[in-house]
PDB file of N, CA and C in Angstrom:
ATOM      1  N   UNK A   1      96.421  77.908  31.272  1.00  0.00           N
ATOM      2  CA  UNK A   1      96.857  77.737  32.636  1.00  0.00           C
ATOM      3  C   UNK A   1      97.803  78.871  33.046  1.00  0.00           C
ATOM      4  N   UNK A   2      98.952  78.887  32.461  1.00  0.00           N
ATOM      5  CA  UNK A   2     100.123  80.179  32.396  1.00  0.00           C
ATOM      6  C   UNK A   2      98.988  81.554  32.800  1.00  0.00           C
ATOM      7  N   UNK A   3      98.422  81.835  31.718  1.00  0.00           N
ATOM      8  CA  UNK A   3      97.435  83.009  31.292  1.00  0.00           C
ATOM      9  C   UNK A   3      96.432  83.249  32.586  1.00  0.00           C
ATOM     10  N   UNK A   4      95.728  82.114  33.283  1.00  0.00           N
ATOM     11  CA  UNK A   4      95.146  82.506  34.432  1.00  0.00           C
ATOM     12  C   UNK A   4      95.945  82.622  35.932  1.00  0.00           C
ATOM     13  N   UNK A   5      97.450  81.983  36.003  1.00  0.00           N
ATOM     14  CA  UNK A   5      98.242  82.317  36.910  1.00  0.00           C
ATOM     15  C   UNK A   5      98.632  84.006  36.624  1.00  0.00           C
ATOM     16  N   UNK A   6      99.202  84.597  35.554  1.00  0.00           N
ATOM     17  CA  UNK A   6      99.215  85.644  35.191  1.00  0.00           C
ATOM     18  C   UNK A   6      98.153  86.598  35.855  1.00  0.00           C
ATOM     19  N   UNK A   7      96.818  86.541  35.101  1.00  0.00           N
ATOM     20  CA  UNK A   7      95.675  87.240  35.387  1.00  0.00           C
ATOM     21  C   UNK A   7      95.949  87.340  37.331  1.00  0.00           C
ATOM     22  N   UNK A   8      95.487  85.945  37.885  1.00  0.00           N
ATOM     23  CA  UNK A   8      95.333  86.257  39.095  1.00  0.00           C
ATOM     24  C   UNK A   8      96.988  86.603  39.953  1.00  0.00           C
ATOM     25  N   UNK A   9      97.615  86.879  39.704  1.00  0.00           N
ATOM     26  CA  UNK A   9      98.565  87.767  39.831  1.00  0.00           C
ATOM     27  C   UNK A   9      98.566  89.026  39.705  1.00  0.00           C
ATOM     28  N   UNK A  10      98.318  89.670  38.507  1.00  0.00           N
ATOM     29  CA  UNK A  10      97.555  91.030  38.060  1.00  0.00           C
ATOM     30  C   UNK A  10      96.421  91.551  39.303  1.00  0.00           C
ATOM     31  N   UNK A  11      95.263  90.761  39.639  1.00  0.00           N
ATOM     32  CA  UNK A  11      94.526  90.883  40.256  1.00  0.00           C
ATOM     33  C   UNK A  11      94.549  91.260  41.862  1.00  0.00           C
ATOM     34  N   UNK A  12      96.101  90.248  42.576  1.00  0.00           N
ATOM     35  CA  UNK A  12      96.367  90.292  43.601  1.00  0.00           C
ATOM     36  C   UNK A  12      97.550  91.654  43.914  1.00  0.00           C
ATOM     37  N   UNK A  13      98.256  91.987  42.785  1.00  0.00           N
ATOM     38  CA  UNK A  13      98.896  93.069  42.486  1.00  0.00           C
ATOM     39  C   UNK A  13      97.995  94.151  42.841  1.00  0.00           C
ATOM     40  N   UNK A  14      96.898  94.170  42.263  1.00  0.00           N
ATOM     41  CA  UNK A  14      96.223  95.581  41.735  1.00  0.00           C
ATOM     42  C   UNK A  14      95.749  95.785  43.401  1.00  0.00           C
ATOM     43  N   UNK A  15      95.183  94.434  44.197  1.00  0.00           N
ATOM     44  CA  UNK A  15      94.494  94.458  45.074  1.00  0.00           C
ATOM     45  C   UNK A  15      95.629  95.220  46.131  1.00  0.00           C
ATOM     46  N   UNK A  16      96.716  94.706  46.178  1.00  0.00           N
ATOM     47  CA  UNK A  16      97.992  94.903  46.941  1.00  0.00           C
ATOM     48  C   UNK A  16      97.965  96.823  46.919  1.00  0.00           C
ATOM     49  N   UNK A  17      98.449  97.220  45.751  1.00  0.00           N
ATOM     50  CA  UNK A  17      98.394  98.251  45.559  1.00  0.00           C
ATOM     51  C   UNK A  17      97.465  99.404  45.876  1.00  0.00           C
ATOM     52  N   UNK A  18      96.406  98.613  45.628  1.00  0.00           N
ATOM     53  CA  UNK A  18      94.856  99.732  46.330  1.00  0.00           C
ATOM     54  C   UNK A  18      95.156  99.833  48.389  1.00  0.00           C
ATOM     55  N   UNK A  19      95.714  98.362  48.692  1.00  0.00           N
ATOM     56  CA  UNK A  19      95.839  98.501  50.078  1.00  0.00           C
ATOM     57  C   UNK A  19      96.896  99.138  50.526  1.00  0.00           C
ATOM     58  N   UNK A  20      98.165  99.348  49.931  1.00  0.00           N
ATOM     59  CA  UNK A  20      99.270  99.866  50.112  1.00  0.00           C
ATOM     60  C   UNK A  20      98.835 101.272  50.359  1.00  0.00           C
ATOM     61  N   UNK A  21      98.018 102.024  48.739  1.00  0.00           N
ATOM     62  CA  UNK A  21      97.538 103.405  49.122  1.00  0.00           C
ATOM     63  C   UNK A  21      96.788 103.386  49.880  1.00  0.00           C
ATOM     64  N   UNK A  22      95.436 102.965  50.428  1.00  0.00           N
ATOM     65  CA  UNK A  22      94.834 103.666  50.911  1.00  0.00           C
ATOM     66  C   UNK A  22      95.657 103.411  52.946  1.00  0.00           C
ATOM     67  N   UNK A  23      96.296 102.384  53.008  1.00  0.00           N
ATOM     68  CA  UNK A  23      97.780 102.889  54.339  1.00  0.00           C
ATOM     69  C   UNK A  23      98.348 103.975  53.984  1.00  0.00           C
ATOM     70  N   UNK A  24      98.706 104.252  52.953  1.00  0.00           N
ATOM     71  CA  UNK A  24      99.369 105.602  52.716  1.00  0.00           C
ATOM     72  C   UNK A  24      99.004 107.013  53.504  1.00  0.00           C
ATOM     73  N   UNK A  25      97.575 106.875  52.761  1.00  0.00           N
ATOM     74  CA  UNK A  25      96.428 107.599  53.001  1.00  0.00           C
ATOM     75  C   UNK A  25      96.417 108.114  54.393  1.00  0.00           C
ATOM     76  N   UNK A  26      96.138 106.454  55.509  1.00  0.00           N
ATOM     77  CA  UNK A  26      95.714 106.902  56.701  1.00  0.00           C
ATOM     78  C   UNK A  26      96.671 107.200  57.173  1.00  0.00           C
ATOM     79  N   UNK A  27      98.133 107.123  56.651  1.00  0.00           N
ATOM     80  CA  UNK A  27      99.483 107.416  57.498  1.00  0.00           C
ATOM     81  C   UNK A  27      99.533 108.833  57.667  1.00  0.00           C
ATOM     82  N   UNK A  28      98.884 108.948  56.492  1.00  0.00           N
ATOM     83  CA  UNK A  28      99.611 110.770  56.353  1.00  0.00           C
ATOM     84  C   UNK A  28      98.115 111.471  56.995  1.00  0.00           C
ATOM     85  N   UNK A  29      97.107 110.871  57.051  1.00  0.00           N
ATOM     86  CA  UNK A  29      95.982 111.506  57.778  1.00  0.00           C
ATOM     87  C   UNK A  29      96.447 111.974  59.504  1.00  0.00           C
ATOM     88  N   UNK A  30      97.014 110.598  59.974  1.00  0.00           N
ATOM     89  CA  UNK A  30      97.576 110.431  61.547  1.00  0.00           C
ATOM     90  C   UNK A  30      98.759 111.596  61.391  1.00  0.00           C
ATOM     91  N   UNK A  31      99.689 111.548  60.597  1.00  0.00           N
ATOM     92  CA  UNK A  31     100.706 112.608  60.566  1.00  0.00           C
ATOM     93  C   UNK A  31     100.202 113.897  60.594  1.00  0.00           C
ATOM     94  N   UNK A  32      99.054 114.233  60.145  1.00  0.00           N
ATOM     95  CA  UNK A  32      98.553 115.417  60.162  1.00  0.00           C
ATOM     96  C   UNK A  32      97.695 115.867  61.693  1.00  0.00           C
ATOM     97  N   UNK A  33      96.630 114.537  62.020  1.00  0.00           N
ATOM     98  CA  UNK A  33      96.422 114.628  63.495  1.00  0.00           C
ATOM     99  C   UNK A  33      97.624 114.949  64.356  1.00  0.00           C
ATOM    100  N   UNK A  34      98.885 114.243  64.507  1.00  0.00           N
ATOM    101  CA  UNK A  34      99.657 114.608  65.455  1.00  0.00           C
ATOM    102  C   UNK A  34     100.325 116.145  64.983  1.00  0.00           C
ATOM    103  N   UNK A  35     100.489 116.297  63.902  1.00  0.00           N
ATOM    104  CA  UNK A  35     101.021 117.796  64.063  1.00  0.00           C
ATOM    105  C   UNK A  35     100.506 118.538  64.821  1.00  0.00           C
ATOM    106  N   UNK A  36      99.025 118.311  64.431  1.00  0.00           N
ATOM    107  CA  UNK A  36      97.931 119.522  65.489  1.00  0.00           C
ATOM    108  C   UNK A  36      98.071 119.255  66.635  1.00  0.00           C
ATOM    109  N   UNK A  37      98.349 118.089  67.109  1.00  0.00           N
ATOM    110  CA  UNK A  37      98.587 117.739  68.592  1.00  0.00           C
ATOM    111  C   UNK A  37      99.594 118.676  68.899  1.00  0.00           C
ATOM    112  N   UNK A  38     100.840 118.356  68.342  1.00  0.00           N
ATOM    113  CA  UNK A  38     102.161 118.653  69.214  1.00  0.00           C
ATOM    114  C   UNK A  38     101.954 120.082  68.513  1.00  0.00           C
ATOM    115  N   UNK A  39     101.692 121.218  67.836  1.00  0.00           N
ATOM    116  CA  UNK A  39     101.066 122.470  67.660  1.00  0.00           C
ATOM    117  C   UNK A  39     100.349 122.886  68.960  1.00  0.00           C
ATOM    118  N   UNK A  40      99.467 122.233  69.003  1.00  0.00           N
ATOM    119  CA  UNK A  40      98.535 122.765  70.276  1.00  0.00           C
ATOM    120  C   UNK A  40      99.378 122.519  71.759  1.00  0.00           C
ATOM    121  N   UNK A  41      99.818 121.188  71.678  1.00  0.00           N
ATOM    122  CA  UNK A  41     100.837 121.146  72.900  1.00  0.00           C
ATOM    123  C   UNK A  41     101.656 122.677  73.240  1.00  0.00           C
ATOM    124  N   UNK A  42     102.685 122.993  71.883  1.00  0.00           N
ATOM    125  CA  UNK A  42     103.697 124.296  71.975  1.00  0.00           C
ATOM    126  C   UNK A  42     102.491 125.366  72.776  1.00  0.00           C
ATOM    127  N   UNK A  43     101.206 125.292  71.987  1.00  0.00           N
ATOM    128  CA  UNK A  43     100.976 126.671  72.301  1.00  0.00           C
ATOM    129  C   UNK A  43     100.678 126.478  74.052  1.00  0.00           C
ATOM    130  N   UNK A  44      99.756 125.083  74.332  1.00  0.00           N
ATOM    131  CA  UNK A  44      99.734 125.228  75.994  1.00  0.00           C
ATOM    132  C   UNK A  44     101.068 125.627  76.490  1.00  0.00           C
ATOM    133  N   UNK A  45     101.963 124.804  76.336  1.00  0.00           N
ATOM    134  CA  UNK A  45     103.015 125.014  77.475  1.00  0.00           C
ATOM    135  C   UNK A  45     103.891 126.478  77.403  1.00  0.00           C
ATOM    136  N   UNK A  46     103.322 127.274  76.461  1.00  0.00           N
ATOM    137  CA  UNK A  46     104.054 128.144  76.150  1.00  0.00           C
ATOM    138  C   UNK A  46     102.705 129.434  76.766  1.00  0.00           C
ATOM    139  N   UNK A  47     101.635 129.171  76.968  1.00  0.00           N
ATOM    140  CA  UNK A  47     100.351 129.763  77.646  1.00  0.00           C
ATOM    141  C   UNK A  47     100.869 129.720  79.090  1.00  0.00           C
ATOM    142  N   UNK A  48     101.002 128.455  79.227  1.00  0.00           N
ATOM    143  CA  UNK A  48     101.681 127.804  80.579  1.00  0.00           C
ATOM    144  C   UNK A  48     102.605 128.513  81.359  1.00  0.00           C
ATOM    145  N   UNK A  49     103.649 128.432  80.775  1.00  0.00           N
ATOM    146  CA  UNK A  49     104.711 129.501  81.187  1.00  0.00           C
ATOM    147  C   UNK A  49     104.624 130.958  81.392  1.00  0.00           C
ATOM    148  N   UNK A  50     103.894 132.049  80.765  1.00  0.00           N
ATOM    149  CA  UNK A  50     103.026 132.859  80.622  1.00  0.00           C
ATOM    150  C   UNK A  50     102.389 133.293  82.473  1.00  0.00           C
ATOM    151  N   UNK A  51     101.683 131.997  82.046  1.00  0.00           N
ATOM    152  CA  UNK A  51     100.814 131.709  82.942  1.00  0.00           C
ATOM    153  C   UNK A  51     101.741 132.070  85.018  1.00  0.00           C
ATOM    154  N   UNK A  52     102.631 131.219  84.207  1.00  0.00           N
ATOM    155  CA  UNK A  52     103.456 130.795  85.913  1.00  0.00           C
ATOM    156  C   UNK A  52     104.585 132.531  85.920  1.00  0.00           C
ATOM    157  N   UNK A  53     105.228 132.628  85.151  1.00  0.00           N
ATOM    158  CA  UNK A  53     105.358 134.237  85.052  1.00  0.00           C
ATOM    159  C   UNK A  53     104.966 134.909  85.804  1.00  0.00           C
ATOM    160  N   UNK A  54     103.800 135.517  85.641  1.00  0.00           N
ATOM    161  CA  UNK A  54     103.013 136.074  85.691  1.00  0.00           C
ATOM    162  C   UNK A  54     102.328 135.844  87.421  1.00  0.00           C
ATOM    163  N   UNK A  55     102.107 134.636  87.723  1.00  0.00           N
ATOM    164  CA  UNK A  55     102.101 134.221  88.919  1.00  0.00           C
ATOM    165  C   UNK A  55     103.159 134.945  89.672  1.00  0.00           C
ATOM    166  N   UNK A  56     103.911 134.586  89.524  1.00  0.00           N
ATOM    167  CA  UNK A  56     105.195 134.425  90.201  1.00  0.00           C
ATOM    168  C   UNK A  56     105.930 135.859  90.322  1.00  0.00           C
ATOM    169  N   UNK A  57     105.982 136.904  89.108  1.00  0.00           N
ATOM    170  CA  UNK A  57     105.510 137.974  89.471  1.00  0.00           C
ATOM    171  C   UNK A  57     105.086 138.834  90.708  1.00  0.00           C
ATOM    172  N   UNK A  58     103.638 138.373  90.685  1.00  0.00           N
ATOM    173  CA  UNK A  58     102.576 138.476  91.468  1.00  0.00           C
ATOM    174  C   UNK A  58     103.174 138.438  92.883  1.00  0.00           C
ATOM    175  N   UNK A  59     103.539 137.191  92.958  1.00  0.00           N
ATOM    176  CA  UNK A  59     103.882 136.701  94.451  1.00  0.00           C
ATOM    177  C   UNK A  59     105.494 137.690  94.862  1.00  0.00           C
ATOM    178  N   UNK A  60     106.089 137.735  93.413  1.00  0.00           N
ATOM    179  CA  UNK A  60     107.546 138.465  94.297  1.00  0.00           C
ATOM    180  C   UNK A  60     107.126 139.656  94.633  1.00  0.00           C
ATOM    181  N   UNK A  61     105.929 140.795  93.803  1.00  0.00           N
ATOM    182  CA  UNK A  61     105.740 141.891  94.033  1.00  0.00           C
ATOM    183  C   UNK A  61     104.587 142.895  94.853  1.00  0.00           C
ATOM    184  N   UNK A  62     104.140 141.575  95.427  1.00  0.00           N
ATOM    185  CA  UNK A  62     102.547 141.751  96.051  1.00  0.00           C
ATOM    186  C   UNK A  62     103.480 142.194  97.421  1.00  0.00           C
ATOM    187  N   UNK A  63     102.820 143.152  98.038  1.00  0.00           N
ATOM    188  CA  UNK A  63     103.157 143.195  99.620  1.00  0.00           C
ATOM    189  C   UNK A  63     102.661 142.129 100.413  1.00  0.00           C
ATOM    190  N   UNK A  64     101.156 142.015  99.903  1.00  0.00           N
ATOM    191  CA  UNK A  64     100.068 141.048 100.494  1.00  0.00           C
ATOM    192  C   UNK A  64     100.468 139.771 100.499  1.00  0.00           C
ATOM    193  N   UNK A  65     101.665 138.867  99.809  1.00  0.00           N
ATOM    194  CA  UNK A  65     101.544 137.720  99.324  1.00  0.00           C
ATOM    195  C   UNK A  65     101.745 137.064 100.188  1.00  0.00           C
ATOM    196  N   UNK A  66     101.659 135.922 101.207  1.00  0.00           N
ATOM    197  CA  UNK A  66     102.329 135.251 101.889  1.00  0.00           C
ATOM    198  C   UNK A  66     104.013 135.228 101.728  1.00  0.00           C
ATOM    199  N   UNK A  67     104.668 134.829 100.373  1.00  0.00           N
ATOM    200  CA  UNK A  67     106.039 135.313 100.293  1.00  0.00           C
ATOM    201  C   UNK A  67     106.598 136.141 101.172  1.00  0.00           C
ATOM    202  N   UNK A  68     106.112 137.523 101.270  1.00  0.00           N
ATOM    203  CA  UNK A  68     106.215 138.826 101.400  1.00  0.00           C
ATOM    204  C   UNK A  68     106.348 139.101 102.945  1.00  0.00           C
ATOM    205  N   UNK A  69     105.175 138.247 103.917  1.00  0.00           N
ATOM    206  CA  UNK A  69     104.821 138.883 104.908  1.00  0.00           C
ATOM    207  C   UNK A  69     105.664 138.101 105.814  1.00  0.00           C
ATOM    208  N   UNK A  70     106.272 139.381 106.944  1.00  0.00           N
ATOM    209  CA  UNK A  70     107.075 138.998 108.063  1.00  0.00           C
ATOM    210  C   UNK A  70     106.998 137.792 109.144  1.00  0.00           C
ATOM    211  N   UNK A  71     107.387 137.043 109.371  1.00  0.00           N
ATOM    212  CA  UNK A  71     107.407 136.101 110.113  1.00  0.00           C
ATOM    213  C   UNK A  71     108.239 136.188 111.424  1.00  0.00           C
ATOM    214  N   UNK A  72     107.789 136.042 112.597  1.00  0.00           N
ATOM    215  CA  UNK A  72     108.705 135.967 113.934  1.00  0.00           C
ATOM    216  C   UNK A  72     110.066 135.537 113.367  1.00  0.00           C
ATOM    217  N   UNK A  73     110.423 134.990 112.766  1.00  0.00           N
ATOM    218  CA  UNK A  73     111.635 134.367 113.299  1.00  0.00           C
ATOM    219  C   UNK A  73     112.525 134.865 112.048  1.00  0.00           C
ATOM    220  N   UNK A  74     111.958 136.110 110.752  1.00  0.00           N
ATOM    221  CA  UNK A  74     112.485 136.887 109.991  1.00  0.00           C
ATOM    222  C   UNK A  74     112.597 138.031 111.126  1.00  0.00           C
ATOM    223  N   UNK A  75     112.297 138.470 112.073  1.00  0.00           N
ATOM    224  CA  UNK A  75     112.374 139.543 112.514  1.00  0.00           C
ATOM    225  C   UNK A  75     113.302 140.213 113.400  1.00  0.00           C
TER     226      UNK A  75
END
């Protein structure tokens, strides 16, 4: 009696343990998905900025820009 409480203890242990790792597993799988996330995030918003720069640039140094062009009531 002792001996098969034992065993199925052992059994529910071992089972415990296989489920513990393979959570392990998918934890650190997801940890690795979000790195690439928030990686790829840096690089957009940092494209992004770039991006608006560069715009903006544009608009202070264009003659053509709307910014730029005289308005009656600048005059």
């Amino acid at each position: 009696m002792e001996n098969e409480r034992v065993e199925k203890l052992e059994h529910n242990l071992s089972r415990l343990i296989d489920i513990v790792s393979t959570l392990a597993q998918v934890a650190m799988t997801h940890q690795e998905k979000l790195d690439k996330v928030s990686a790829s995030q840096t690089e957009t918003d940092e494209q992004l900025g770039i991006i608006l720069k560069m715009v903006d640039d544009w608009i202070r140094n264009n003659p053509g820009s709307p910014r730029n062009q005289k308005t009656p009531a600048s005059e």
